[in-house]
C-alpha atoms as a PDB file:
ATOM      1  CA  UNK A   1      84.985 186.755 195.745  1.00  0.00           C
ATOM      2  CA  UNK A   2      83.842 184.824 198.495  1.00  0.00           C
ATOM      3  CA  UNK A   3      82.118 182.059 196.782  1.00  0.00           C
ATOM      4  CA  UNK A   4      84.927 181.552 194.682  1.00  0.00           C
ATOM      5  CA  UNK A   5      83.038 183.105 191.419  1.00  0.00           C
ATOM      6  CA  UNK A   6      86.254 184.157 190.023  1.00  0.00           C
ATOM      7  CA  UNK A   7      88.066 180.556 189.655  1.00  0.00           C
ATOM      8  CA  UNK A   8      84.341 179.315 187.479  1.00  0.00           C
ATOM      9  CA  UNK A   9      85.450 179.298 183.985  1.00  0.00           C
ATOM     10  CA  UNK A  10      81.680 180.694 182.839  1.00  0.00           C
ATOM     11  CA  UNK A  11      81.623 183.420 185.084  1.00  0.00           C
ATOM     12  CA  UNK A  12      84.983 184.560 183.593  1.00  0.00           C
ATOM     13  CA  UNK A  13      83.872 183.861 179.665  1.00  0.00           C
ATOM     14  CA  UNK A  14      80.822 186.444 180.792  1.00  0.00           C
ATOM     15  CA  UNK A  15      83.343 189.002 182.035  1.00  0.00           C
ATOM     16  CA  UNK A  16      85.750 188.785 179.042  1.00  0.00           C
ATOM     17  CA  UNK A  17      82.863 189.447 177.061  1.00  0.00           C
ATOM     18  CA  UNK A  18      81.208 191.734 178.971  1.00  0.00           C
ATOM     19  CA  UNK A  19      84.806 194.187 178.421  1.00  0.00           C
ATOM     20  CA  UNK A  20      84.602 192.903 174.502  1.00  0.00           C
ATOM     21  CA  UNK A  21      81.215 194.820 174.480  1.00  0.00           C
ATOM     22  CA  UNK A  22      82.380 197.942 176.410  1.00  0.00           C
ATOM     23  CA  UNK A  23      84.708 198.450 173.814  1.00  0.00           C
ATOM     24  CA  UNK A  24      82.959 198.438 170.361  1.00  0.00           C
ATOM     25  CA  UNK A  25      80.493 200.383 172.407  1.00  0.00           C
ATOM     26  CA  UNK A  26      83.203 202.962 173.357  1.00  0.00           C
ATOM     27  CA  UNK A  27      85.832 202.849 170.515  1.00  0.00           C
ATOM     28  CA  UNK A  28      84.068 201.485 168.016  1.00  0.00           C
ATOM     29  CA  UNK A  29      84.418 197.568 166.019  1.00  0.00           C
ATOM     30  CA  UNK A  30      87.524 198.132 164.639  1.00  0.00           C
ATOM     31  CA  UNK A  31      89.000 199.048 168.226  1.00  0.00           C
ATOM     32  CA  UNK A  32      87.330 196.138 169.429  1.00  0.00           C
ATOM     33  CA  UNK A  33      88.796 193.588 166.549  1.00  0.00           C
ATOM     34  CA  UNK A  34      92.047 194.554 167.326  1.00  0.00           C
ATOM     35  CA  UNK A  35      91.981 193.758 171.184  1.00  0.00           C
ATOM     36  CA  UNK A  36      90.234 190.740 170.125  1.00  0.00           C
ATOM     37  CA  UNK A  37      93.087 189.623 167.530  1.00  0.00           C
ATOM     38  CA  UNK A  38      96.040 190.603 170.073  1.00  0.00           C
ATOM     39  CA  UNK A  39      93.927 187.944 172.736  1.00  0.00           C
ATOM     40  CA  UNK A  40      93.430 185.468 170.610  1.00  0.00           C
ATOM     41  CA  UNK A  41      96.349 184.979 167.935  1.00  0.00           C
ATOM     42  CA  UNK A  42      98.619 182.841 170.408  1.00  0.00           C
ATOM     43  CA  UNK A  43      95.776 181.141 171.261  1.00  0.00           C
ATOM     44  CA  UNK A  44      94.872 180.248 167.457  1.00  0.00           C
ATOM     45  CA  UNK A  45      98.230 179.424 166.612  1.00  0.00           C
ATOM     46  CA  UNK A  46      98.366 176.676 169.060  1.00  0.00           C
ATOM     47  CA  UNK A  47      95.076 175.309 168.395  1.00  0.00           C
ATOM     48  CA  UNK A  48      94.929 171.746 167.235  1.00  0.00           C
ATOM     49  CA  UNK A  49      92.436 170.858 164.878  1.00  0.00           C
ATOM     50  CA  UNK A  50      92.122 167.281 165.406  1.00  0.00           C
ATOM     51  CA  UNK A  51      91.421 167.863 169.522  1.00  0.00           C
ATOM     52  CA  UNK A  52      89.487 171.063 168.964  1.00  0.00           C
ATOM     53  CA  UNK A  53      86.247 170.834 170.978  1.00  0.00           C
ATOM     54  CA  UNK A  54      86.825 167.884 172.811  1.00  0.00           C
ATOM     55  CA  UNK A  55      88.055 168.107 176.682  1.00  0.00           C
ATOM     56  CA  UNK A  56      90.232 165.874 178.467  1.00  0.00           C
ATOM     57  CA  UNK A  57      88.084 163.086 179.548  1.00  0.00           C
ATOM     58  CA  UNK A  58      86.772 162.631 175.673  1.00  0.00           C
ATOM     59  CA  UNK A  59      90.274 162.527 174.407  1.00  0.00           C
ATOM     60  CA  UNK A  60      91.435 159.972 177.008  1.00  0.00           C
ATOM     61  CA  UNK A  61      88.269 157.771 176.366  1.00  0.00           C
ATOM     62  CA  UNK A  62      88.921 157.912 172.637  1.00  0.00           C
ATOM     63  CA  UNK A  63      92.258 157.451 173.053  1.00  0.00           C
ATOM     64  CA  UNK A  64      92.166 154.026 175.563  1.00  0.00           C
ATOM     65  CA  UNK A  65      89.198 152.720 173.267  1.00  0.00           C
ATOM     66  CA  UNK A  66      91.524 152.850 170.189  1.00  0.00           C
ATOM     67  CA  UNK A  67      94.054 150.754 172.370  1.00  0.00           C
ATOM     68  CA  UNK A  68      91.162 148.249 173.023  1.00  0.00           C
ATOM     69  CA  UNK A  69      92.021 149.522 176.704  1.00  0.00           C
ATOM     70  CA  UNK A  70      89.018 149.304 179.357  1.00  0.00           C
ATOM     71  CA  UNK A  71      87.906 152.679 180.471  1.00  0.00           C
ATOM     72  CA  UNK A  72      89.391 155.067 183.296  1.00  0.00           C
ATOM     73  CA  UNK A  73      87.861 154.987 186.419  1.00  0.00           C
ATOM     74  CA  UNK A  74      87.472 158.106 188.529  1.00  0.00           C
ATOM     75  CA  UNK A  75      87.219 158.191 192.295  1.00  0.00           C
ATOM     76  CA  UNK A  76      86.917 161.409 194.761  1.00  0.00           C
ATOM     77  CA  UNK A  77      89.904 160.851 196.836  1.00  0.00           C
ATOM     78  CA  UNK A  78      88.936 164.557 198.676  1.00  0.00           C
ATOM     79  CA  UNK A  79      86.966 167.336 199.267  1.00  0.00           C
ATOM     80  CA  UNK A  80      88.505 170.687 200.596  1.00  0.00           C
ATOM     81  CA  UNK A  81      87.109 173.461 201.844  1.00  0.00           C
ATOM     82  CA  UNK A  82      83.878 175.488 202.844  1.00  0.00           C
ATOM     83  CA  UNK A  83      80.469 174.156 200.853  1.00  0.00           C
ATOM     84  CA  UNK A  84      80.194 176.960 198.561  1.00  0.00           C
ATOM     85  CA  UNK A  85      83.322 177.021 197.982  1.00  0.00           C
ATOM     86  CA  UNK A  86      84.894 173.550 197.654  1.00  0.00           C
ATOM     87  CA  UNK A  87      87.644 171.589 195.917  1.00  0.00           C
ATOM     88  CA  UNK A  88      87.401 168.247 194.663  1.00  0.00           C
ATOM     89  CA  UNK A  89      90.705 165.802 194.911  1.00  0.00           C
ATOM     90  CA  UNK A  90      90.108 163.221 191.525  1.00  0.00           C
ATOM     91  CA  UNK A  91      91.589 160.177 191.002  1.00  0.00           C
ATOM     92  CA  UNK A  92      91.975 158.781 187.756  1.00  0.00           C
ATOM     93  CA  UNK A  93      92.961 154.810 187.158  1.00  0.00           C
ATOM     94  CA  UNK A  94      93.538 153.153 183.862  1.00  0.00           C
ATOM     95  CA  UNK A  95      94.789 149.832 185.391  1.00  0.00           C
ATOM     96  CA  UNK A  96      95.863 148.028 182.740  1.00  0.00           C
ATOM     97  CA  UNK A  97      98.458 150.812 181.737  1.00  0.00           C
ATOM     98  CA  UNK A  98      99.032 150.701 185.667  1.00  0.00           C
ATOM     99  CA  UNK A  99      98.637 154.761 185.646  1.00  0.00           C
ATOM    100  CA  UNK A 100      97.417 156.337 188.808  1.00  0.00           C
ATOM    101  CA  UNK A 101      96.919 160.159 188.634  1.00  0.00           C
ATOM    102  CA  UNK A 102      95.645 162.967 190.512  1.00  0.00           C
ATOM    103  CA  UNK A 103      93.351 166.463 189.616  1.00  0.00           C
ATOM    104  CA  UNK A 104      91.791 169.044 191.647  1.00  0.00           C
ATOM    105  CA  UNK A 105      89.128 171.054 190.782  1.00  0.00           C
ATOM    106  CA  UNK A 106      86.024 173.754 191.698  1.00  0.00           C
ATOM    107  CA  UNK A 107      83.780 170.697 191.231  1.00  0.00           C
ATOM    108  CA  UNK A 108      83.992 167.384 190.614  1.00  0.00           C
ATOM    109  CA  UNK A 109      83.999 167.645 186.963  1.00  0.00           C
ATOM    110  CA  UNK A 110      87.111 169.815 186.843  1.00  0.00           C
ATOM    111  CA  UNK A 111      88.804 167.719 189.102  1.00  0.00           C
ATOM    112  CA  UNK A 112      88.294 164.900 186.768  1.00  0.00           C
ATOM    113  CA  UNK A 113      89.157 166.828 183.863  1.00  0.00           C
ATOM    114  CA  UNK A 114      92.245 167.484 185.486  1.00  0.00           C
ATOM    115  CA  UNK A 115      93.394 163.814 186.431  1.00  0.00           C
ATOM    116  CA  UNK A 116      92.097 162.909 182.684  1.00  0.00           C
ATOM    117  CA  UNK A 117      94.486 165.336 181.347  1.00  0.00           C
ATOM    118  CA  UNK A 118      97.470 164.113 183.440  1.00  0.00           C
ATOM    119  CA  UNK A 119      96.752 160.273 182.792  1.00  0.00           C
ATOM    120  CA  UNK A 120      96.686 161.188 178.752  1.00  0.00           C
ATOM    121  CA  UNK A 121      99.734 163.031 179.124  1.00  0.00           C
ATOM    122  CA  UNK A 122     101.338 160.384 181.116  1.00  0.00           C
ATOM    123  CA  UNK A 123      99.589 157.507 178.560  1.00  0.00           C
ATOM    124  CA  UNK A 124     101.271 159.385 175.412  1.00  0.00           C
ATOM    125  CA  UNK A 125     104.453 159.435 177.326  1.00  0.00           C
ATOM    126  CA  UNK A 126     104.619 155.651 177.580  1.00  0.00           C
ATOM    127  CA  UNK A 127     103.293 155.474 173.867  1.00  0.00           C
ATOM    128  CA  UNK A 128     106.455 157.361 172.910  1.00  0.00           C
ATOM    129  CA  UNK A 129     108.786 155.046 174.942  1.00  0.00           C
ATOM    130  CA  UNK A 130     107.632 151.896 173.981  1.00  0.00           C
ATOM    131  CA  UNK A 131     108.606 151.410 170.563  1.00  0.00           C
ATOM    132  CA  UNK A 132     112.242 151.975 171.606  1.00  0.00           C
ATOM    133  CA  UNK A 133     111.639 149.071 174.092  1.00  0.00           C
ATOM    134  CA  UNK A 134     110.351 146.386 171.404  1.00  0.00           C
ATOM    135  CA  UNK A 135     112.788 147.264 169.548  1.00  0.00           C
ATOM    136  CA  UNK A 136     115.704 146.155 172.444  1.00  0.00           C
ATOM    137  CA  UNK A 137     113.792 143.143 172.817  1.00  0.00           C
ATOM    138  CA  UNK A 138     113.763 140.751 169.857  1.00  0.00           C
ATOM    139  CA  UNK A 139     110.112 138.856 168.602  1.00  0.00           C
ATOM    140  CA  UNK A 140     109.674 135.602 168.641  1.00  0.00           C
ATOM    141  CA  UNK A 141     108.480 135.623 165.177  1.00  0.00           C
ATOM    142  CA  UNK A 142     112.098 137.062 164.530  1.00  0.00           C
ATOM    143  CA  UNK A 143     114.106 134.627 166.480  1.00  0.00           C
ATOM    144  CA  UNK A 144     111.860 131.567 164.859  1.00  0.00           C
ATOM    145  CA  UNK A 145     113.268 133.788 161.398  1.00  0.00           C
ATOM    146  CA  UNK A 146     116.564 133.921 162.803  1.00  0.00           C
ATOM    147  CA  UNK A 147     116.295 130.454 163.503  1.00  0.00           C
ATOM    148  CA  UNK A 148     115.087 129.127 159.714  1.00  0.00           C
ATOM    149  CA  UNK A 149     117.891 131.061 158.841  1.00  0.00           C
ATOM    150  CA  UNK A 150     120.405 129.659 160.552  1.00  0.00           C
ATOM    151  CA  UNK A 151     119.032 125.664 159.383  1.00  0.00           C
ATOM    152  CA  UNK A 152     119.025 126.829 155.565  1.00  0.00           C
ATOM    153  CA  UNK A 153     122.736 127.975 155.705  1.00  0.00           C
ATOM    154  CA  UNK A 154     123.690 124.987 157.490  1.00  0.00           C
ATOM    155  CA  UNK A 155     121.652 122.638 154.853  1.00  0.00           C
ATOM    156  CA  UNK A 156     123.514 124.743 151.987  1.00  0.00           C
ATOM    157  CA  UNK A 157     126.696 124.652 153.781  1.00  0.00           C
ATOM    158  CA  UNK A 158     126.395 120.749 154.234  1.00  0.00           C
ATOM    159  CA  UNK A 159     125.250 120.649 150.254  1.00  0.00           C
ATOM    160  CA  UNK A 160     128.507 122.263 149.502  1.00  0.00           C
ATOM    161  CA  UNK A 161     130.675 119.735 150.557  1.00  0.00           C
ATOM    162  CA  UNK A 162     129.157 117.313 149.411  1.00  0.00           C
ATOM    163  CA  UNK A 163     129.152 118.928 146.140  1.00  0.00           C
ATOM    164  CA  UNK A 164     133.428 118.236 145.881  1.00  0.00           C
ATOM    165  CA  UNK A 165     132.945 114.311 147.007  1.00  0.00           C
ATOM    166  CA  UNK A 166     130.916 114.030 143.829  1.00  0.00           C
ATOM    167  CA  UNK A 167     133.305 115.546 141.774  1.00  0.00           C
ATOM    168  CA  UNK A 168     135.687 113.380 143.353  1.00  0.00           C
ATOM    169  CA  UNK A 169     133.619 110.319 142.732  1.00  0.00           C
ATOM    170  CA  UNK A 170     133.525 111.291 139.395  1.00  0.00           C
ATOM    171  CA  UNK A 171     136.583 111.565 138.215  1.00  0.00           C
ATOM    172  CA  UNK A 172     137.344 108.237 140.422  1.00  0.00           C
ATOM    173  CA  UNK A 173     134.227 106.322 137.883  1.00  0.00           C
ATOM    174  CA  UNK A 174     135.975 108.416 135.164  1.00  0.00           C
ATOM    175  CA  UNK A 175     139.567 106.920 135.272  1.00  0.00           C
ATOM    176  CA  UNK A 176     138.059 103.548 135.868  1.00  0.00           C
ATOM    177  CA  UNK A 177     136.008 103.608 132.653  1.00  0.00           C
ATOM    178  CA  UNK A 178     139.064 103.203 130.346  1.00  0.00           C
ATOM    179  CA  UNK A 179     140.707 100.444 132.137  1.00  0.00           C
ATOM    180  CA  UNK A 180     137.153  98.358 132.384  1.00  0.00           C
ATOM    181  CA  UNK A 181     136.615  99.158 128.530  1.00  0.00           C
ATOM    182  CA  UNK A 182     140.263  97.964 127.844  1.00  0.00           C
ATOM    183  CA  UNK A 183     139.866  94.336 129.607  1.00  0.00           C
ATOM    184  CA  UNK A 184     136.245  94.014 127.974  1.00  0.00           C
ATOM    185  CA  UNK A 185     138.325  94.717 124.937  1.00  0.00           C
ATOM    186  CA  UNK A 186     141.219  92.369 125.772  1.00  0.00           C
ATOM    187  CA  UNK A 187     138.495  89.511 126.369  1.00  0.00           C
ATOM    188  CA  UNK A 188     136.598  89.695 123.230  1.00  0.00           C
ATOM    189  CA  UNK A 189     139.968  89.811 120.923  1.00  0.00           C
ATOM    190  CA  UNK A 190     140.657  86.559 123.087  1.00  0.00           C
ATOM    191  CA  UNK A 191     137.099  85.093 122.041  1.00  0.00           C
ATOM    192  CA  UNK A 192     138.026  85.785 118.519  1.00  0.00           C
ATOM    193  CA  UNK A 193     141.352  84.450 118.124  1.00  0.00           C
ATOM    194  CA  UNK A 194     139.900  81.109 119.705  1.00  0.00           C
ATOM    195  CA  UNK A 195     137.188  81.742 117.395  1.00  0.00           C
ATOM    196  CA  UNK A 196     139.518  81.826 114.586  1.00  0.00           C
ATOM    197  CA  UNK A 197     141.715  78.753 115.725  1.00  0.00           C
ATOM    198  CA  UNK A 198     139.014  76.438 115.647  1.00  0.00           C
ATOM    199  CA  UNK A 199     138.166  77.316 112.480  1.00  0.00           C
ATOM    200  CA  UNK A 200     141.282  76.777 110.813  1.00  0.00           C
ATOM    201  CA  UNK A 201     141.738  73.275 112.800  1.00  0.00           C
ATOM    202  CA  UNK A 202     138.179  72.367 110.948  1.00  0.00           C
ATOM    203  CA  UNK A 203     139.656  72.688 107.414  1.00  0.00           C
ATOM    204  CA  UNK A 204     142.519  71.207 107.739  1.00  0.00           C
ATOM    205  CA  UNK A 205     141.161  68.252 109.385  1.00  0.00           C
ATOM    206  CA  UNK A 206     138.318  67.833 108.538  1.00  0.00           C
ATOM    207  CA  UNK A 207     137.482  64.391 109.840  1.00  0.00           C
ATOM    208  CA  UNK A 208     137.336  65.343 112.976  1.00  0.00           C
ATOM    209  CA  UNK A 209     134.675  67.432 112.590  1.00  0.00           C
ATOM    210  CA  UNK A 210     131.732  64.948 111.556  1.00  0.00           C
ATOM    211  CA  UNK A 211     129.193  66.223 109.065  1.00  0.00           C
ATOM    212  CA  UNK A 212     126.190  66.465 110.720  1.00  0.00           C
ATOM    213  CA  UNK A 213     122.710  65.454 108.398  1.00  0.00           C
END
């Protein structure tokens, strides 16, 4: 008790097996199964396949890496306690996420288990936040959208009325047709009545039209 034996996770797996044993010895296995199962079944249930076997530190490596995120770094803040029977202060940075953290543990190890597990936790945390915050703030790729948007309705808008002035023009060339066709008309029955004039003035005098050899 002294030496702090009972907070050392391996000296407690020993024990729990250790009473595992005593009872298949004493009752028999199916005695034994059935303390087991009663243990273990709320531990099973929460059990997550995809982080089974890994600890804290291996999760919060793998997770940073997939984040192309630079490592953790893990200082010992401070140590408390007798020297068999001490307890480490971790800290755990992961500056570019600007998380500082804290663990404590019966060595070193566990204290930087500890502080891994509370800078995941507090990592996933922001994961969960931020895609409510890019959503508030608008992209520039979507503004420059926004933006092409706004040019192409103006362009169609600014096709559009221009679309009625040539209509307008139209009908203008169209109502002018008929009154240009008329006085090309009015000119060429002119030309032919002259036409016709001299010709008549030729045979009935025609001596003063000279035959020509």
């Amino acid at each position: 008790m002294k030496s702090g034996g009972f907070r050392r996770p391996s000296i407690l797996a020993d024990t729990l097996e250790a009473l595992f044993g005593a009872i298949f010895l004493d009752a028999g296995f199916d005695a034994a199964r059935e303390v087991i199962r009663a243990l273990y079944a709320p531990v099973l249930a929460s059990v997550d396949p995809t982080t089974l076997g890994k600890d804290a530190k291996t999760l919060l490596q793998e997770f940073l890496q997939s984040k192309k995120i630079a490592l953790p770094q893990y200082n010992v803040v401070a140590t408390h306690g007798a020297a068999h029977n001490q307890e480490f202060e971790i800290e755990c940075l992961v500056p570019k996420l600007e998380i500082q953290v804290f663990g404590t543990g019966g060595s070193r190890r566990a204290g930087e288990q500890a502080a891994a597990k509370l800078a995941l936790e507090t990592a996933l945390a922001m994961l969960v936040r931020s895609p409510a915050a890019k959503k508030a703030k608008p992209r520039a790729s979507q503004l420059k959208l926004a933006g092409i948007a706004t040019v192409q309705g103006d362009a169609a808008a600014a096709v559009a009325e221009t679309k009625p002035q040539s209509a307008r023009q139209k009908s203008l060339l169209d109502a002018e047709t008929p009154k240009a066709e008329k006085t090309k008309a009015s000119n060429s029955a002119a030309n032919s009545e002259a036409e016709a004039d001299e010709v008549l003035a030729h045979d009935v005098h025609p001596e003063t039209h000279p035959k020509t050899a």
